[in-house]
Protein backbone atom coordinates (compact mmCIF):
# COMPACT_ATOMS: atom_id res chain seq x y z
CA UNK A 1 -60.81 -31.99 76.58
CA UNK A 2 -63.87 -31.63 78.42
CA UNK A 3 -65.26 -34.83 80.89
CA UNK A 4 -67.82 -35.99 78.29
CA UNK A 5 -64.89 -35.90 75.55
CA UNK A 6 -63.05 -38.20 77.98
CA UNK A 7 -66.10 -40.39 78.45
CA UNK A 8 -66.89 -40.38 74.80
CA UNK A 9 -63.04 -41.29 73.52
CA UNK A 10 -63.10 -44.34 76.60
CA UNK A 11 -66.64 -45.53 74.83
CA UNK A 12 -64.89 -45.48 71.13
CA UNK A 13 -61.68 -47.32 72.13
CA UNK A 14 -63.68 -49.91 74.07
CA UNK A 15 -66.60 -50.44 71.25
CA UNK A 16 -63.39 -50.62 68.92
CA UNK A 17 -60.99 -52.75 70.83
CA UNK A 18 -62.90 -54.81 73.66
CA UNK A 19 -63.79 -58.43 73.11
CA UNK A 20 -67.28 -57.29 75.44
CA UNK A 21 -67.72 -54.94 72.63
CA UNK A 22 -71.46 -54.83 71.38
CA UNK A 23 -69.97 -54.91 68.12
CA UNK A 24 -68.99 -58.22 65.33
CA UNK A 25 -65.79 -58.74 64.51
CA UNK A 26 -66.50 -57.63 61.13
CA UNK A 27 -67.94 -54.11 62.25
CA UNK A 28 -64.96 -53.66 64.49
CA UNK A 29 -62.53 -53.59 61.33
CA UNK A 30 -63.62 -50.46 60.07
CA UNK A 31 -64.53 -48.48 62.75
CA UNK A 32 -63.99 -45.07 63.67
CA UNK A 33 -65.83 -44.14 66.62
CA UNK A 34 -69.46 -43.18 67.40
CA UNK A 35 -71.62 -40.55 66.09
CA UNK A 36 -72.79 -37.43 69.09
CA UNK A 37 -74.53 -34.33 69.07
CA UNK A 38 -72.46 -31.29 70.67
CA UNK A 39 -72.59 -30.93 73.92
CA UNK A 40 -76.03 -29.35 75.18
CA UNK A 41 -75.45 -27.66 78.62
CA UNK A 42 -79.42 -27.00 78.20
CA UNK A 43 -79.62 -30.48 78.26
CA UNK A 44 -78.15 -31.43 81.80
CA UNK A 45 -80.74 -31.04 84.01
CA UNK A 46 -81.15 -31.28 87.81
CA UNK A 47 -85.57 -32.19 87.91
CA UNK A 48 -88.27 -32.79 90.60
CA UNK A 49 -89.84 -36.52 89.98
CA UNK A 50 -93.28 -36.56 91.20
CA UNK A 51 -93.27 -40.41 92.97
CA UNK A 52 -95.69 -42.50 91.66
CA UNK A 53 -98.13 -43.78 94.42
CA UNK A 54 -98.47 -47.35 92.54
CA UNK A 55 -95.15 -49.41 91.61
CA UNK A 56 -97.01 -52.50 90.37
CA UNK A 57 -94.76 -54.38 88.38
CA UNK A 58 -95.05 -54.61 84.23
CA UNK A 59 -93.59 -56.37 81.69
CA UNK A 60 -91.66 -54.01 79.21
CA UNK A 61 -90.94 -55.78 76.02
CA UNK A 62 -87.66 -56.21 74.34
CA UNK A 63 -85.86 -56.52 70.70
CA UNK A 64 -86.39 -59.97 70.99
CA UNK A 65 -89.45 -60.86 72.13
CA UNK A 66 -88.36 -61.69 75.93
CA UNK A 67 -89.82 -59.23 78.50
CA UNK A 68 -87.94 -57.25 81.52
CA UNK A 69 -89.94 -56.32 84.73
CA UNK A 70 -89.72 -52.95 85.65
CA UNK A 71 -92.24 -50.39 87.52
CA UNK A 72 -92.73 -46.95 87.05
CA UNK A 73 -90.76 -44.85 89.28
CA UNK A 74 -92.20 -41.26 88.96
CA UNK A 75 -92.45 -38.82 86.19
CA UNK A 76 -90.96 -35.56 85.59
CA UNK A 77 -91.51 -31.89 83.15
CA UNK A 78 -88.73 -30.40 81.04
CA UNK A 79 -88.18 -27.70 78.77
CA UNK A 80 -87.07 -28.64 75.29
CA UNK A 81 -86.46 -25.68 72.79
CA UNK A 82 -89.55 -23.82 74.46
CA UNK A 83 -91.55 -27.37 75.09
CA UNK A 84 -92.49 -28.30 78.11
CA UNK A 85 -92.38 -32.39 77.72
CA UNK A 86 -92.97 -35.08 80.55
CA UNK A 87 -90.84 -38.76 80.78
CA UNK A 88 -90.96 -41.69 82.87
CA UNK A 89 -88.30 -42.72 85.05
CA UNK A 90 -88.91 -46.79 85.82
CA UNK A 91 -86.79 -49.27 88.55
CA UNK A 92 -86.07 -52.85 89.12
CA UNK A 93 -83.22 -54.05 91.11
CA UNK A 94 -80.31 -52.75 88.78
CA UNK A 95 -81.37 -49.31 89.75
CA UNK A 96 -83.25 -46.50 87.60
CA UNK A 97 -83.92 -46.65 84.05
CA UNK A 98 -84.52 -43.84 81.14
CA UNK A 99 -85.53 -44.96 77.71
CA UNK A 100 -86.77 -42.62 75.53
CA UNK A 101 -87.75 -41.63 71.70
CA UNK A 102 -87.20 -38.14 70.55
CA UNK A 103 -88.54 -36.79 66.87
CA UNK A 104 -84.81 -37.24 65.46
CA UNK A 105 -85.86 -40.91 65.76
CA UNK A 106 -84.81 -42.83 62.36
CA UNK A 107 -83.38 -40.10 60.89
CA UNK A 108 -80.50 -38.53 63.56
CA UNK A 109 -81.22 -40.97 66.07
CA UNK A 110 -82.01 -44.39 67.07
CA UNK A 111 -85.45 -45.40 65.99
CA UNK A 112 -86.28 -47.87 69.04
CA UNK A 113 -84.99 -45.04 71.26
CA UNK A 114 -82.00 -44.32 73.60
CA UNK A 115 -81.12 -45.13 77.47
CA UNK A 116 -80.38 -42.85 80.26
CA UNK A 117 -79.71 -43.99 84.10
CA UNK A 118 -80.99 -40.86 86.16
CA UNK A 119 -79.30 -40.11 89.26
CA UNK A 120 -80.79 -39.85 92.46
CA UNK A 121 -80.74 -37.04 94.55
CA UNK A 122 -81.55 -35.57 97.95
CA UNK A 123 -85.78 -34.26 97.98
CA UNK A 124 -87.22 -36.20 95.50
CA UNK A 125 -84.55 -34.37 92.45
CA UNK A 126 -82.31 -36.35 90.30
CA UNK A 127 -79.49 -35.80 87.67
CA UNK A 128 -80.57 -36.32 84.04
CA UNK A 129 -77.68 -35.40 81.50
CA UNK A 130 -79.38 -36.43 77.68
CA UNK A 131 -75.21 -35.59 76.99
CA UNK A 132 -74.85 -39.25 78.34
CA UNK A 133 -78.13 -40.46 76.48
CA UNK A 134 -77.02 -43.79 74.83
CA UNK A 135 -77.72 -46.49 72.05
CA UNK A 136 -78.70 -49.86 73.16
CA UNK A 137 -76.70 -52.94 72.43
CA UNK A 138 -79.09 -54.19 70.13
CA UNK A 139 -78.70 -50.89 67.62
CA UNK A 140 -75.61 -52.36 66.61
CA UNK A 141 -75.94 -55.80 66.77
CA UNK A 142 -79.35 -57.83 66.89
CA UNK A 143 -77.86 -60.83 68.59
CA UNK A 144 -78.42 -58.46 71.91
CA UNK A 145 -81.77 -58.06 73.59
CA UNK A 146 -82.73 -54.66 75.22
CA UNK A 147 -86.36 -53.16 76.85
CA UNK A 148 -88.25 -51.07 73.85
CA UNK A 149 -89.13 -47.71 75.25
CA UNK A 150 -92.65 -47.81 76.02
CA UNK A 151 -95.04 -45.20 73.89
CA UNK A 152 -95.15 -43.26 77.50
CA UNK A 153 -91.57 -42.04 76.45
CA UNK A 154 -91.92 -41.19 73.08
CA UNK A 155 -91.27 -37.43 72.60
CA UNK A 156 -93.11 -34.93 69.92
CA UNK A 157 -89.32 -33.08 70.09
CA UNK A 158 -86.01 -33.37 68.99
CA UNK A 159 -83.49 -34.03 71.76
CA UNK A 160 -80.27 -32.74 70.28
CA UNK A 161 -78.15 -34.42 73.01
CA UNK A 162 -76.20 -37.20 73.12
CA UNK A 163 -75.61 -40.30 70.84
CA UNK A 164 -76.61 -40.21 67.36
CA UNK A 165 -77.84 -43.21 65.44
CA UNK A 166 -74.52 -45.77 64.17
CA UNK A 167 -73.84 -46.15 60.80
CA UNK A 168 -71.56 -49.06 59.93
């Protein structure tokens, strides 16, 4: 069992089990774990951000209408299946913050998009693995209110990494 099956088995038992759970009750009695794409060693990626020289603070909207502040880190180039693609990584005070939208989007993945908290590193690098991209709370339960990945971060290609969209 690799890390990310450990990581992935801890997520399961917790959505399944934990009263924090983002799931109801009602979803919790017949569930059987999350849905994942295979682990994509492509996909675990060690990138140069290019610092943004202007941090002003925006408003990024959420599920429910509420806003979260949050400026715009730096961005940074990847290779996707041959594509070279660009995302932005943002900060507040709970660190740094990766939503994105791939193509899979309402069909293999979550339609509003999924998260990712990058990991600094020494030089201006940091630690993206999409094998730890996530759903937000709100994909399984609307009573939760989470930041809608701004059009910035939508994606033209398929990021085969990660979690898949839940079906109840």
């Amino acid at each position: 069992m690799t890390d990310l099956d450990t990581l992935r088995a801890e997520k399961d038992e917790f959505f399944g089990t934990h009263p924090q759970s983002p799931l109801t009750r009602e979803q919790k009695k017949d569930f059987h774990g999350l849905n994942y794409f295979e682990e994509n060693d492509a996909l675990r990626l060690e990138v140069k951000v290019d610092e943004l020289p202007d941090k002003e603070e925006f408003a990024m909207q959420t599920s429910t209408g509420s806003v979260q502040m949050y400026s715009r880190f730096g961005r940074f180039k990847f290779m996707v299946d041959g594509n070279e693609v660009e995302l932005t990584i943002y900060q507040n005070e709970n660190g740094f913050f990766l939503p994105f939208v791939d193509s899979l989007a309402g069909k293999e993945t979550y339609p509003a998009g999924r998260y990712l908290e990058p990991e600094p590193l020494p030089g201006g690098r940091f630690f993206v693995d999409f094998n730890l991209a996530y759903n937000p709370y709100c994909a399984y339960n609307e009573m939760w209110s989470c930041p809608i990945t701004p059009a910035e971060n939508r994606l033209k290609v398929a990021v085969r990494a990660g979690e898949k969209i839940f079906h109840e």
